[in-house]
PDB file of N, CA and C in Angstrom:
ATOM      1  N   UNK A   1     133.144 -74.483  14.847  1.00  0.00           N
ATOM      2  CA  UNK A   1     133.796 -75.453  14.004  1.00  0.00           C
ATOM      3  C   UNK A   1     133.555 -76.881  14.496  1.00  0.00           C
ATOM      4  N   UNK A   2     133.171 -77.110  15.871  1.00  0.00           N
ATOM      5  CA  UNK A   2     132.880 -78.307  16.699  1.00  0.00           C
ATOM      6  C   UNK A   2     132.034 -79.269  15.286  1.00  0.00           C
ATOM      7  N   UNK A   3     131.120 -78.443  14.771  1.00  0.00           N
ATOM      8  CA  UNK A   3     129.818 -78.979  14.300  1.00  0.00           C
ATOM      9  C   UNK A   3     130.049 -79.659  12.944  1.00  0.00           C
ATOM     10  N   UNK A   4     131.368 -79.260  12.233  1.00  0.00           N
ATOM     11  CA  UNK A   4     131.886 -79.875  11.098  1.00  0.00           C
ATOM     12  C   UNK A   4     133.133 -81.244  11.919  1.00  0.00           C
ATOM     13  N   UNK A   5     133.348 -81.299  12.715  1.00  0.00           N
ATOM     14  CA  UNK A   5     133.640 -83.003  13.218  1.00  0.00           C
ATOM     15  C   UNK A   5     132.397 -83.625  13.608  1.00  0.00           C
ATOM     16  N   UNK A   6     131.636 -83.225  13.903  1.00  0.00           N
ATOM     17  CA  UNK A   6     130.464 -83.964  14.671  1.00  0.00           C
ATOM     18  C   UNK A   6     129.864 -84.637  13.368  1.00  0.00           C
ATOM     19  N   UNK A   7     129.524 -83.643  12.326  1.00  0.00           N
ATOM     20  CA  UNK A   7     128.965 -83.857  10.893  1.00  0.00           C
ATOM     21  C   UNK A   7     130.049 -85.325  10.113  1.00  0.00           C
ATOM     22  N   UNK A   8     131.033 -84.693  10.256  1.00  0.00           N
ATOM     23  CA  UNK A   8     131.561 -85.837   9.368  1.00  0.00           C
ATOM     24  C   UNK A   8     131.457 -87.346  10.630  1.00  0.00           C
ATOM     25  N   UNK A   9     131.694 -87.260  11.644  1.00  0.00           N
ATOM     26  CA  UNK A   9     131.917 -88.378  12.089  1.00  0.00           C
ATOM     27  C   UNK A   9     130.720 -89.328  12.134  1.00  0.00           C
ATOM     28  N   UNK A  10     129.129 -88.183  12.086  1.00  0.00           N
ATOM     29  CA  UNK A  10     127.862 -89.011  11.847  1.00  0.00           C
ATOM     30  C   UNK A  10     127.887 -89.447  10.270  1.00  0.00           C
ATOM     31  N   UNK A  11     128.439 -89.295   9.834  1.00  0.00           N
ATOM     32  CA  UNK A  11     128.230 -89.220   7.645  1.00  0.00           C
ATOM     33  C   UNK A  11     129.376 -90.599   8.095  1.00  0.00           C
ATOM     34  N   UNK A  12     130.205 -91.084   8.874  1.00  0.00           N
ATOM     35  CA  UNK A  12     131.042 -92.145   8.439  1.00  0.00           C
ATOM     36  C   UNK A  12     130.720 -92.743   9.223  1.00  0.00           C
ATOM     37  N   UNK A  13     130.082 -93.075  10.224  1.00  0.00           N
ATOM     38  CA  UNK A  13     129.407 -93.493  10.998  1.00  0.00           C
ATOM     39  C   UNK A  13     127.916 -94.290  10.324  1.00  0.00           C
ATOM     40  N   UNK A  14     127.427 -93.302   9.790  1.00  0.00           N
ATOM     41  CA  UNK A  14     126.085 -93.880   8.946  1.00  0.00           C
ATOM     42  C   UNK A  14     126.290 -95.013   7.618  1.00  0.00           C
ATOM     43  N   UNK A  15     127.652 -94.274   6.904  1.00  0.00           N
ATOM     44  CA  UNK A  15     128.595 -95.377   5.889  1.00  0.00           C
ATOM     45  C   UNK A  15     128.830 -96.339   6.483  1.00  0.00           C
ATOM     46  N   UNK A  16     129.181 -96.420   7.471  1.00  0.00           N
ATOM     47  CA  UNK A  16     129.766 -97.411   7.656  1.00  0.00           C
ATOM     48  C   UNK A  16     128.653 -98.965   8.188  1.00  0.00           C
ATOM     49  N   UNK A  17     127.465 -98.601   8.889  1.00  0.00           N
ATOM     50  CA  UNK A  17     126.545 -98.636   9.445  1.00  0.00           C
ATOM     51  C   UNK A  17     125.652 -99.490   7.962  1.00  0.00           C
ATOM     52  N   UNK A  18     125.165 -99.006   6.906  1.00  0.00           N
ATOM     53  CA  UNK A  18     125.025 -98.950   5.873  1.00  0.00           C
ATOM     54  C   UNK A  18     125.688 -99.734   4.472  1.00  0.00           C
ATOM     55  N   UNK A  19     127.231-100.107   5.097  1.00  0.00           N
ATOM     56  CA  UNK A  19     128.080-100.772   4.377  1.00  0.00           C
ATOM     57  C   UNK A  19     128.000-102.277   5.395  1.00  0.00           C
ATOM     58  N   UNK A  20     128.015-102.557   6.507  1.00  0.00           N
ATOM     59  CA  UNK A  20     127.832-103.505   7.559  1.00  0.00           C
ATOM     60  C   UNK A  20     126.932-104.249   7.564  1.00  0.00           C
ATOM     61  N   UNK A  21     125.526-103.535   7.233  1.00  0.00           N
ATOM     62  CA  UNK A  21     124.228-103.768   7.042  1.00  0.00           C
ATOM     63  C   UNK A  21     123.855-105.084   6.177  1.00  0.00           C
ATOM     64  N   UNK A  22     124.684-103.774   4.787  1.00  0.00           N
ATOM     65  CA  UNK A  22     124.873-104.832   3.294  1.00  0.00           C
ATOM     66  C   UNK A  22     125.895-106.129   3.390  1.00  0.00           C
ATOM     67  N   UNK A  23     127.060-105.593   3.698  1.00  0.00           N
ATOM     68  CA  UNK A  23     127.288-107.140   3.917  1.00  0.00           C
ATOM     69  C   UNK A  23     127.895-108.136   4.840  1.00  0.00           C
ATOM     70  N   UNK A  24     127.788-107.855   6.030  1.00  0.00           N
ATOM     71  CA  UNK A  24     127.290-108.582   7.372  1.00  0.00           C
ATOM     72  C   UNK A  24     125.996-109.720   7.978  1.00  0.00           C
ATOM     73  N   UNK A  25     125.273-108.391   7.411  1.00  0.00           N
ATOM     74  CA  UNK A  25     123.941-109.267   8.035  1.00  0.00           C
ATOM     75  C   UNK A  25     123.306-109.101   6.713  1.00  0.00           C
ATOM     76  N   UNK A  26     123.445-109.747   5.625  1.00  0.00           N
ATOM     77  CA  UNK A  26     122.593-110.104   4.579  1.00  0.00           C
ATOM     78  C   UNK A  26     122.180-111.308   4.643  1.00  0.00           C
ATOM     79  N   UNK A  27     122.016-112.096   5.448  1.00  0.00           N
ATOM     80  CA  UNK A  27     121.430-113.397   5.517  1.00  0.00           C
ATOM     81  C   UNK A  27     120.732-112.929   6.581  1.00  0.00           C
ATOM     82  N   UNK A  28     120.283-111.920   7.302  1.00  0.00           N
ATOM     83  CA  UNK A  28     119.262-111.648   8.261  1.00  0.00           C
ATOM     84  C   UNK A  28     118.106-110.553   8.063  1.00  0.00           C
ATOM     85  N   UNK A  29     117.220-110.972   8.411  1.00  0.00           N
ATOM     86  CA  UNK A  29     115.696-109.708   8.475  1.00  0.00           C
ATOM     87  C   UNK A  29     116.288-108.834   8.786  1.00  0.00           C
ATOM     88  N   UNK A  30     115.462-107.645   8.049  1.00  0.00           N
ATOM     89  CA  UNK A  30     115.500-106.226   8.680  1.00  0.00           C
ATOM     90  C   UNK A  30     115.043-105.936   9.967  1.00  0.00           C
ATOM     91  N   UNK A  31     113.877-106.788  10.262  1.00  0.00           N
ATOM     92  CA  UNK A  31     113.240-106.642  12.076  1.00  0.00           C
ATOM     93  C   UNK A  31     114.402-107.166  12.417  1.00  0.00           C
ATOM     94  N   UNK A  32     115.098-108.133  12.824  1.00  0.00           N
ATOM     95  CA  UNK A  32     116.425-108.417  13.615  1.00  0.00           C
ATOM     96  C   UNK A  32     117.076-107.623  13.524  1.00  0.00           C
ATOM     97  N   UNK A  33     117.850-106.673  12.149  1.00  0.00           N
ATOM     98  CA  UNK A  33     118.655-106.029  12.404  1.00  0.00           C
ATOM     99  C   UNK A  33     118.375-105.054  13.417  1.00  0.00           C
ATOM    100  N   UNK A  34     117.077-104.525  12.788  1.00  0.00           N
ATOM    101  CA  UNK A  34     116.415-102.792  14.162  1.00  0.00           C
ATOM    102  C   UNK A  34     116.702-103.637  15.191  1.00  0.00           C
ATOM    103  N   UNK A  35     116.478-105.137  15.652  1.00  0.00           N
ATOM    104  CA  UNK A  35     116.563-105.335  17.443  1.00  0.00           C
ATOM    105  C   UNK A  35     118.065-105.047  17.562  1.00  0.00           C
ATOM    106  N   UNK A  36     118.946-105.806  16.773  1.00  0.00           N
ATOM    107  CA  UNK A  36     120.083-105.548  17.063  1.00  0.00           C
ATOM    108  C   UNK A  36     120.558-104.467  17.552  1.00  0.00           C
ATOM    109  N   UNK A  37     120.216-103.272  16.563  1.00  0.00           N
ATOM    110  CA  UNK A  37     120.623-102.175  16.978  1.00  0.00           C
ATOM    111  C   UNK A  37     120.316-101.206  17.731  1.00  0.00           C
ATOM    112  N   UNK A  38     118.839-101.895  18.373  1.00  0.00           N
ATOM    113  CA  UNK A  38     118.440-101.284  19.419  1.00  0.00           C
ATOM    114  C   UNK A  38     118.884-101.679  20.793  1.00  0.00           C
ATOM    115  N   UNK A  39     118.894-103.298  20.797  1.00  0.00           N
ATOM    116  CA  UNK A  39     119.978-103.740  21.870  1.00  0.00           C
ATOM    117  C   UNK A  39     121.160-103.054  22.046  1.00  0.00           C
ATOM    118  N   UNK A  40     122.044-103.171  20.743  1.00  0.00           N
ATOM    119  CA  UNK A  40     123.383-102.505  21.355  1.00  0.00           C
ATOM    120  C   UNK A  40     123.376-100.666  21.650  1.00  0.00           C
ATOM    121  N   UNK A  41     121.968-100.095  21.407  1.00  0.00           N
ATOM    122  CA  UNK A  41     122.289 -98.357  21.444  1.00  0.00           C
ATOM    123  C   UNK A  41     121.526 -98.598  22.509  1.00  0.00           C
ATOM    124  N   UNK A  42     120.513 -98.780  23.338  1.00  0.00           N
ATOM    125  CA  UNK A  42     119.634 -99.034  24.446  1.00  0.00           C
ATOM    126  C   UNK A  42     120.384 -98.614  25.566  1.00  0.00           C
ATOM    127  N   UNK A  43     121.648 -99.146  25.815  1.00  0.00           N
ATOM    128  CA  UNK A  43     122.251 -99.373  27.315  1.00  0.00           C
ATOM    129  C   UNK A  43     123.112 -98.149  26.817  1.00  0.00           C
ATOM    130  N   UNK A  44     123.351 -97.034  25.965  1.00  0.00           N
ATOM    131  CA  UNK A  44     124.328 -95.851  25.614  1.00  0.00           C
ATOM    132  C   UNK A  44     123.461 -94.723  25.775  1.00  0.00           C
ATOM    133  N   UNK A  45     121.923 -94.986  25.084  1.00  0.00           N
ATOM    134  CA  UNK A  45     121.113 -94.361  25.269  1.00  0.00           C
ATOM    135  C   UNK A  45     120.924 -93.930  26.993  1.00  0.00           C
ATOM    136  N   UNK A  46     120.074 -94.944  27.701  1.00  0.00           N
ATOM    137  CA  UNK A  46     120.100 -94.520  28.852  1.00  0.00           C
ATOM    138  C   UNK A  46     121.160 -94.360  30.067  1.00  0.00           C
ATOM    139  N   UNK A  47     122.344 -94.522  29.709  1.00  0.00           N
ATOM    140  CA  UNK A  47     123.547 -93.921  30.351  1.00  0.00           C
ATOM    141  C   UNK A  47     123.161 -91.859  29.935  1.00  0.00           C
ATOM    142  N   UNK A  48     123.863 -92.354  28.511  1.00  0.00           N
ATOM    143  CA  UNK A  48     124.074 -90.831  28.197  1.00  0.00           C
ATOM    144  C   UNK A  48     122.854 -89.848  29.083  1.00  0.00           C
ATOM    145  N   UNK A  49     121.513 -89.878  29.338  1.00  0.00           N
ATOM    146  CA  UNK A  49     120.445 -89.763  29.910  1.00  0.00           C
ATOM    147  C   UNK A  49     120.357 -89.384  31.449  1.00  0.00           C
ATOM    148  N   UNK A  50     121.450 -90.227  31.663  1.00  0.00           N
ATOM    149  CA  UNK A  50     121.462 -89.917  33.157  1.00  0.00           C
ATOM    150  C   UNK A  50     122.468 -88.691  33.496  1.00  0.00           C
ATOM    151  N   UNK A  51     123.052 -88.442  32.062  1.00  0.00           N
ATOM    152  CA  UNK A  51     124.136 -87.367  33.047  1.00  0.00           C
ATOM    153  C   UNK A  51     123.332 -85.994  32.216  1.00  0.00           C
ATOM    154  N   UNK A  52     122.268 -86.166  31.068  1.00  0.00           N
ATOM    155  CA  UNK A  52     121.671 -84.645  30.717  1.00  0.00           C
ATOM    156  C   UNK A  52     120.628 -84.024  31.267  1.00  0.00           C
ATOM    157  N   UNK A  53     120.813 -83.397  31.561  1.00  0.00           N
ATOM    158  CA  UNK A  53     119.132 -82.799  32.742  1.00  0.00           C
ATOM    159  C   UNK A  53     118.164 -82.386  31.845  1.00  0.00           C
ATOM    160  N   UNK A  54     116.996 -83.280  31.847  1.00  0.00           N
ATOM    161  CA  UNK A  54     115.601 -83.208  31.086  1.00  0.00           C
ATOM    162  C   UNK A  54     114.524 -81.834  31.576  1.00  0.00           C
ATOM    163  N   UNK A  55     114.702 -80.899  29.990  1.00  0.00           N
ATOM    164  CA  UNK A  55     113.623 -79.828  30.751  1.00  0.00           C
ATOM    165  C   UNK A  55     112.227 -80.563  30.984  1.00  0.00           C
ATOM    166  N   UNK A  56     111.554 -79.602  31.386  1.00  0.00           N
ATOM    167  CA  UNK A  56     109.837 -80.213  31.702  1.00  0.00           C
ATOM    168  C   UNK A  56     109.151 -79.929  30.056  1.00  0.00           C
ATOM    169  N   UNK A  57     108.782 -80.384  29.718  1.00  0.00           N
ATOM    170  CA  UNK A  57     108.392 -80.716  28.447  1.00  0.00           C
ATOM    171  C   UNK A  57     106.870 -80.848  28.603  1.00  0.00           C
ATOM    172  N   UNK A  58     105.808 -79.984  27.657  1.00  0.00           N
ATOM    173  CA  UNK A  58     104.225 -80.119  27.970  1.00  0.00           C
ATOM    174  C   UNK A  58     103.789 -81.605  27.347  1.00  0.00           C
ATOM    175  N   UNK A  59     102.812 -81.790  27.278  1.00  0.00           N
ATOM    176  CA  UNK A  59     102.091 -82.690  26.548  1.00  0.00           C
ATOM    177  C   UNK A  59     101.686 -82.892  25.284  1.00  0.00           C
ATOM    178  N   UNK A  60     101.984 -81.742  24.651  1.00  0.00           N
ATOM    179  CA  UNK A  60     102.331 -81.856  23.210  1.00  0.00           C
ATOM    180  C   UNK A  60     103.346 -82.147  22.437  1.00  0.00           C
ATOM    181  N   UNK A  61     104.692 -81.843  22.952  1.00  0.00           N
ATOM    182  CA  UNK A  61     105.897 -82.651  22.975  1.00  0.00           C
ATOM    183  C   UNK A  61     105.526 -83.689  22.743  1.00  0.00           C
ATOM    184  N   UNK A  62     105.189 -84.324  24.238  1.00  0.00           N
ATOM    185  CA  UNK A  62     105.057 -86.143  24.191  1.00  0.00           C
ATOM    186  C   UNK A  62     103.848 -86.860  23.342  1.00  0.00           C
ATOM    187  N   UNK A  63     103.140 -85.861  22.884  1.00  0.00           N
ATOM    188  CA  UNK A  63     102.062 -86.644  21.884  1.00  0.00           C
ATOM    189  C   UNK A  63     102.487 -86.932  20.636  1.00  0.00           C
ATOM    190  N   UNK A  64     103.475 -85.857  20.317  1.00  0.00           N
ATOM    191  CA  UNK A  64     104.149 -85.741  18.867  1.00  0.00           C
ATOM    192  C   UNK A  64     105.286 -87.335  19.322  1.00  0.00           C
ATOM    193  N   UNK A  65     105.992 -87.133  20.151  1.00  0.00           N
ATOM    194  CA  UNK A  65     107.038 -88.092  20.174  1.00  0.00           C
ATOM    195  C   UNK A  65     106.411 -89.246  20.174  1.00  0.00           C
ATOM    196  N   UNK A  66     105.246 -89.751  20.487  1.00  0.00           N
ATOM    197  CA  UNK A  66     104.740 -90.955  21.053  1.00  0.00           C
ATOM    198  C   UNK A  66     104.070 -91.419  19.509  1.00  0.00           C
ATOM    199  N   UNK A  67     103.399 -90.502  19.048  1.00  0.00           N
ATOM    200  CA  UNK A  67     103.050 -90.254  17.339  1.00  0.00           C
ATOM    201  C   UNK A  67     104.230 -90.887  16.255  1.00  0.00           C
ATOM    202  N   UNK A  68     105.337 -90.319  16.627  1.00  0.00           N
ATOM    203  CA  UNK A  68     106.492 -90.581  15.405  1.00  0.00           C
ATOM    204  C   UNK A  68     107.134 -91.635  15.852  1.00  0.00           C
ATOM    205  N   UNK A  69     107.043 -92.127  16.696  1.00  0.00           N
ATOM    206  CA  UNK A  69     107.655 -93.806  17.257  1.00  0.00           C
ATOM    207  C   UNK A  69     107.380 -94.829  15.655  1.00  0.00           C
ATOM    208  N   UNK A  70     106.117 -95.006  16.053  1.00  0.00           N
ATOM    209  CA  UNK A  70     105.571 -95.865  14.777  1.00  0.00           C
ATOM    210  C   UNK A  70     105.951 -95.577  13.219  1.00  0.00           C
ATOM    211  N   UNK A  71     106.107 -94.379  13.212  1.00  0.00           N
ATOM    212  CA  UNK A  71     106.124 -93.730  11.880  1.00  0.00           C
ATOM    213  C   UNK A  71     107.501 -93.600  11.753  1.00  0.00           C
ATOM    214  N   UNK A  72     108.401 -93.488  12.381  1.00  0.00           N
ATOM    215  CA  UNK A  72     110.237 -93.637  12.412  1.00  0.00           C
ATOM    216  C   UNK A  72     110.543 -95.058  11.907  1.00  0.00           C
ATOM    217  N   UNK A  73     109.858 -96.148  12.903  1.00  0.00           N
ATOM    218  CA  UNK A  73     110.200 -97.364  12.893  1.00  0.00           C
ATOM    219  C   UNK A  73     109.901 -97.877  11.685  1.00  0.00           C
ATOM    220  N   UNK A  74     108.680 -97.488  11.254  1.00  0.00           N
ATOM    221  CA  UNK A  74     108.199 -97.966   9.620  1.00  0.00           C
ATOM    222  C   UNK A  74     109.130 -97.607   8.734  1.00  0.00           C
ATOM    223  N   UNK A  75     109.583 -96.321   8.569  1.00  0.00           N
ATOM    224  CA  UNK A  75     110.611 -95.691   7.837  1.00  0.00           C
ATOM    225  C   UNK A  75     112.280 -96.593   7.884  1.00  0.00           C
ATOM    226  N   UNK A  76     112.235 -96.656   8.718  1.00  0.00           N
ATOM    227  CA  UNK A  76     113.507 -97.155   8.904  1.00  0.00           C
ATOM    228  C   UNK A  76     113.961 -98.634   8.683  1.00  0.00           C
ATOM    229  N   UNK A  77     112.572 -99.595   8.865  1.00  0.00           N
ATOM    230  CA  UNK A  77     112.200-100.782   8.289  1.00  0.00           C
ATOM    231  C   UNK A  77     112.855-100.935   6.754  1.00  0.00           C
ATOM    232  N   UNK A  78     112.064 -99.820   6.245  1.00  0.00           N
ATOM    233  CA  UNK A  78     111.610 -99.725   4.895  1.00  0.00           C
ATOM    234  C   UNK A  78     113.136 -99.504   4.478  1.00  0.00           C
ATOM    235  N   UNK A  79     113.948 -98.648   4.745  1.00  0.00           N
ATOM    236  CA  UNK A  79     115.100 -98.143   4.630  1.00  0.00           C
ATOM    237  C   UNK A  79     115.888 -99.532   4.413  1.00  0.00           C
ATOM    238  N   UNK A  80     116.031-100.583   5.788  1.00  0.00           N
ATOM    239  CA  UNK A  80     116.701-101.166   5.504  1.00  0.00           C
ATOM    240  C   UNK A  80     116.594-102.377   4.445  1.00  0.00           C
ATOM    241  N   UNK A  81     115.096-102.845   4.484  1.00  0.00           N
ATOM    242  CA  UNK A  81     114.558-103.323   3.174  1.00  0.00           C
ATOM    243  C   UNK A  81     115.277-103.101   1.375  1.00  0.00           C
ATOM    244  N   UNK A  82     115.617-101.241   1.960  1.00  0.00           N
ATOM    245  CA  UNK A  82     116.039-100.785   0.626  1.00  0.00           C
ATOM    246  C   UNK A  82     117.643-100.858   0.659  1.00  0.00           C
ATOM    247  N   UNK A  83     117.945-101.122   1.472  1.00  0.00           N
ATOM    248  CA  UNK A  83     119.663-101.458   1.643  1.00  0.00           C
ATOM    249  C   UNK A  83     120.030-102.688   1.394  1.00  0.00           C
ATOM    250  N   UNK A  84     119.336-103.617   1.399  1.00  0.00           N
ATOM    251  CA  UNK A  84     119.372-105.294   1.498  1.00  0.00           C
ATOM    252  C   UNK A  84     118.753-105.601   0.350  1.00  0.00           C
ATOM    253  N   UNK A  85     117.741-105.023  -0.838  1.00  0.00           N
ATOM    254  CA  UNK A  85     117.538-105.410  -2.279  1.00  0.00           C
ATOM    255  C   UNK A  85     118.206-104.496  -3.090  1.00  0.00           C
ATOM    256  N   UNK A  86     118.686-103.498  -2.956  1.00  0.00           N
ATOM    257  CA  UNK A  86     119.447-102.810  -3.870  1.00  0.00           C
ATOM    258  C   UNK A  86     120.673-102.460  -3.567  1.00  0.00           C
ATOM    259  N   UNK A  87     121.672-101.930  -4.899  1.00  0.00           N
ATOM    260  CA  UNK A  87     122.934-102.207  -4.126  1.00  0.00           C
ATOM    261  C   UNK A  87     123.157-100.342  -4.092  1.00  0.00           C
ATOM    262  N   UNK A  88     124.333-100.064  -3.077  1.00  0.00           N
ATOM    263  CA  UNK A  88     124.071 -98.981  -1.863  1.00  0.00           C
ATOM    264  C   UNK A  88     124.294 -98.065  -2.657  1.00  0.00           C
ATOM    265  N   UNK A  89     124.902 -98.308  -4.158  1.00  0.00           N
ATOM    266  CA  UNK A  89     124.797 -96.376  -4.989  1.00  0.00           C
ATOM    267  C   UNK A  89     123.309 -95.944  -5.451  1.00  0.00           C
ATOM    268  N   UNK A  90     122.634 -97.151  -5.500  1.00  0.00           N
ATOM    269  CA  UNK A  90     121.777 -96.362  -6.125  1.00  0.00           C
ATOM    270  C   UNK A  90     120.408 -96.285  -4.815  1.00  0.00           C
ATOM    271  N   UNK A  91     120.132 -96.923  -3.641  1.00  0.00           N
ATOM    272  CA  UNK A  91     119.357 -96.720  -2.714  1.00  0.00           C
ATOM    273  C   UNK A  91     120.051 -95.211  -2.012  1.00  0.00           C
ATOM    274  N   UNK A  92     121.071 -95.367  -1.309  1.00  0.00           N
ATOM    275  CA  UNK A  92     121.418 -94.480  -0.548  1.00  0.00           C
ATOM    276  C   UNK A  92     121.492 -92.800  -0.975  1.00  0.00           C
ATOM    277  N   UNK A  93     121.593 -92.385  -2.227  1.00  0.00           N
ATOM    278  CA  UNK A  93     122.044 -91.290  -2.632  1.00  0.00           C
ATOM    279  C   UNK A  93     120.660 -90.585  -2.525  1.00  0.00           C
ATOM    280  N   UNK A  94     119.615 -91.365  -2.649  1.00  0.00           N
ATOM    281  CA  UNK A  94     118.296 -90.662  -2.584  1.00  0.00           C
ATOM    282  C   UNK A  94     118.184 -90.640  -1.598  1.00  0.00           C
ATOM    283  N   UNK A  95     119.068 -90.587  -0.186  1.00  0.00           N
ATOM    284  CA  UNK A  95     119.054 -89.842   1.062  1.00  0.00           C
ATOM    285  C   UNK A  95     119.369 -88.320   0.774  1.00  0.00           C
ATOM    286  N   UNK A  96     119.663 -87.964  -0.239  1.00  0.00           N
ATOM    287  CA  UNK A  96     120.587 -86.595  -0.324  1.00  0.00           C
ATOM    288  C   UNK A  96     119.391 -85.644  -0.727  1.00  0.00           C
ATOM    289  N   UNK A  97     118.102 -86.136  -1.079  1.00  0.00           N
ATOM    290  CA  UNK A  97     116.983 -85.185  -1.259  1.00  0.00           C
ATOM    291  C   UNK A  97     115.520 -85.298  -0.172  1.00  0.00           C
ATOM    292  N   UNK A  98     116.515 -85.335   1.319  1.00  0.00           N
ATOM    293  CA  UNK A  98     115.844 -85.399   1.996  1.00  0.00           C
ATOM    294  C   UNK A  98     115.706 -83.723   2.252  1.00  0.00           C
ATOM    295  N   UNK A  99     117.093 -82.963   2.172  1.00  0.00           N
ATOM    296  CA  UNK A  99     116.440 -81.332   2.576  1.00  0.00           C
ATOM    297  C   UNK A  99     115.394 -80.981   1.619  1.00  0.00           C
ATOM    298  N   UNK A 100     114.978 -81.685   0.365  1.00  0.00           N
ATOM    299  CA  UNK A 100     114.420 -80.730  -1.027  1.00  0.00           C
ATOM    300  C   UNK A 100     112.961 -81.234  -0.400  1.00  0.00           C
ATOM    301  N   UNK A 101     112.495 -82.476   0.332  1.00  0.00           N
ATOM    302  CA  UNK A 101     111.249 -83.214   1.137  1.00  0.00           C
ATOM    303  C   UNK A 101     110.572 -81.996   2.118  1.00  0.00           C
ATOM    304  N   UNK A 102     112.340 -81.593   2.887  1.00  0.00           N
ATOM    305  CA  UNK A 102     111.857 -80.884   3.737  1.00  0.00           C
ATOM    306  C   UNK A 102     111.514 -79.650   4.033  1.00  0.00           C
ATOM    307  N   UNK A 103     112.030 -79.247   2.622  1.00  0.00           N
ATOM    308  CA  UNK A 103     111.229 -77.597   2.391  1.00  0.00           C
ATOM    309  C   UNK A 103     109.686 -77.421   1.742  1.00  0.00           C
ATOM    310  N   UNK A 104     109.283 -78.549   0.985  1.00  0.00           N
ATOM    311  CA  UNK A 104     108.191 -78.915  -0.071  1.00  0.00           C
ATOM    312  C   UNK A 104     107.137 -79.135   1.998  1.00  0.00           C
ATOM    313  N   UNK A 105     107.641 -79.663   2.273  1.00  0.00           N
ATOM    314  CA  UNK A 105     106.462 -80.190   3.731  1.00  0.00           C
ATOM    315  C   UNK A 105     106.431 -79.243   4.590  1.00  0.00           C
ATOM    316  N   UNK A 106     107.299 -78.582   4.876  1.00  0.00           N
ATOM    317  CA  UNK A 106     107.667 -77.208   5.654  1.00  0.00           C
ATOM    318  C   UNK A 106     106.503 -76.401   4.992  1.00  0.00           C
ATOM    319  N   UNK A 107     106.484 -75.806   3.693  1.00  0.00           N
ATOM    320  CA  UNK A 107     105.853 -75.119   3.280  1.00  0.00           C
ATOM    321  C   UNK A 107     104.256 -75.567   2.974  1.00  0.00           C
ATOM    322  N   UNK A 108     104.335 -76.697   2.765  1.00  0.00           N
ATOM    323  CA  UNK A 108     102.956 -77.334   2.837  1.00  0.00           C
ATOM    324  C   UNK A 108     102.107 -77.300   4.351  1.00  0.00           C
ATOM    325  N   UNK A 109     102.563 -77.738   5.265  1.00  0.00           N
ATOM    326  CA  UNK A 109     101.815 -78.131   6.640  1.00  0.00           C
ATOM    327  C   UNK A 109     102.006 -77.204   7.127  1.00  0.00           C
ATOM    328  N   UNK A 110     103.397 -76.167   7.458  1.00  0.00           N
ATOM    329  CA  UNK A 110     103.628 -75.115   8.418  1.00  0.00           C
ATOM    330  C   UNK A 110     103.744 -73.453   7.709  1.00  0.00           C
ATOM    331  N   UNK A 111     103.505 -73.651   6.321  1.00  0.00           N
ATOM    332  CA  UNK A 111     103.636 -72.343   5.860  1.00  0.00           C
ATOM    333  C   UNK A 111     105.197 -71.712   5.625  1.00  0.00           C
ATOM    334  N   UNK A 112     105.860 -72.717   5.928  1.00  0.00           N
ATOM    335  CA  UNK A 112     107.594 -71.673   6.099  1.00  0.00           C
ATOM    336  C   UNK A 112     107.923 -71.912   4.471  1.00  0.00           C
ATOM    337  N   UNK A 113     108.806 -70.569   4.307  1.00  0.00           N
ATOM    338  CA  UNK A 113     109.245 -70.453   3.345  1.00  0.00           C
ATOM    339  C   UNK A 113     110.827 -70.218   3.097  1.00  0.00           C
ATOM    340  N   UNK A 114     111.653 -70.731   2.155  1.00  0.00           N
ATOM    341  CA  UNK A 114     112.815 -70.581   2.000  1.00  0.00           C
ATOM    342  C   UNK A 114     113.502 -68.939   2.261  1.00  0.00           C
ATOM    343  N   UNK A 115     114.302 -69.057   2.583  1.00  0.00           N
ATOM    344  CA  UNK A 115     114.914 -67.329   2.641  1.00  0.00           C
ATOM    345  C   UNK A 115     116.240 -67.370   2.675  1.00  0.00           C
ATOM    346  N   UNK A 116     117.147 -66.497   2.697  1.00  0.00           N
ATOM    347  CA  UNK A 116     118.708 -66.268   2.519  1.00  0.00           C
ATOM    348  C   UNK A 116     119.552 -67.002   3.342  1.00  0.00           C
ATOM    349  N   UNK A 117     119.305 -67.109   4.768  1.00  0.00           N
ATOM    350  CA  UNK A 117     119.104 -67.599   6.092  1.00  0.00           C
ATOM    351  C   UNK A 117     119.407 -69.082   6.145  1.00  0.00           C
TER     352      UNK A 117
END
């Protein structure tokens, strides 16, 4: 049951994040905002880090991670681009067909297929 507080507190967390965005920093770039918010998660990030013990991880791991850096950051650019010209009912809700993305690509690149499960 842990996993339905965790869920809602990231879903009001992201609202809220999303509602702040729009009208807080609407007189600022989207590149400022990502620094912003990389400044203030940076120093939580590498705390939290120090107390989880990192398995050994091969080199394919880190090629993929080092790969999706660029390709996150673009996304997320773009995201906030789409939070700051449109207003948040009609950008945000087309977050909600991100699982329908991720079965169409699943099945495209890796072969998986939907099941009961």
């Amino acid at each position: 049951m842990q996993w339905f507080f965790l869920s809602l507190i990231t879903a009001i967390s992201v609202a809220v994040r999303d509602v702040s965005v729009k009208a807080l920093f609407e007189d600022q770039h989207p590149l400022e905002i990502v620094a912003l918010e990389l400044f203030w998660s940076l120093p939580l990030l590498v705390a939290g880090c120090l107390f989880v013990p990192v398995p050994h991880l091969d080199s394919a791991f880190w090629w993929a991670f080092i790969l999706s850096i660029p390709l996150n950051l673009v996304a997320y650019i773009l995201y906030l681009y789409a939070i700051k010209l449109s207003p948040l009912t009609l950008s945000v809700p087309f977050l909600a067909f991100t699982p329908v993305f991720m079965i169409l690509t699943g099945a495209f690149i890796l072969g998986e297929t939907v099941n009961l499960w």
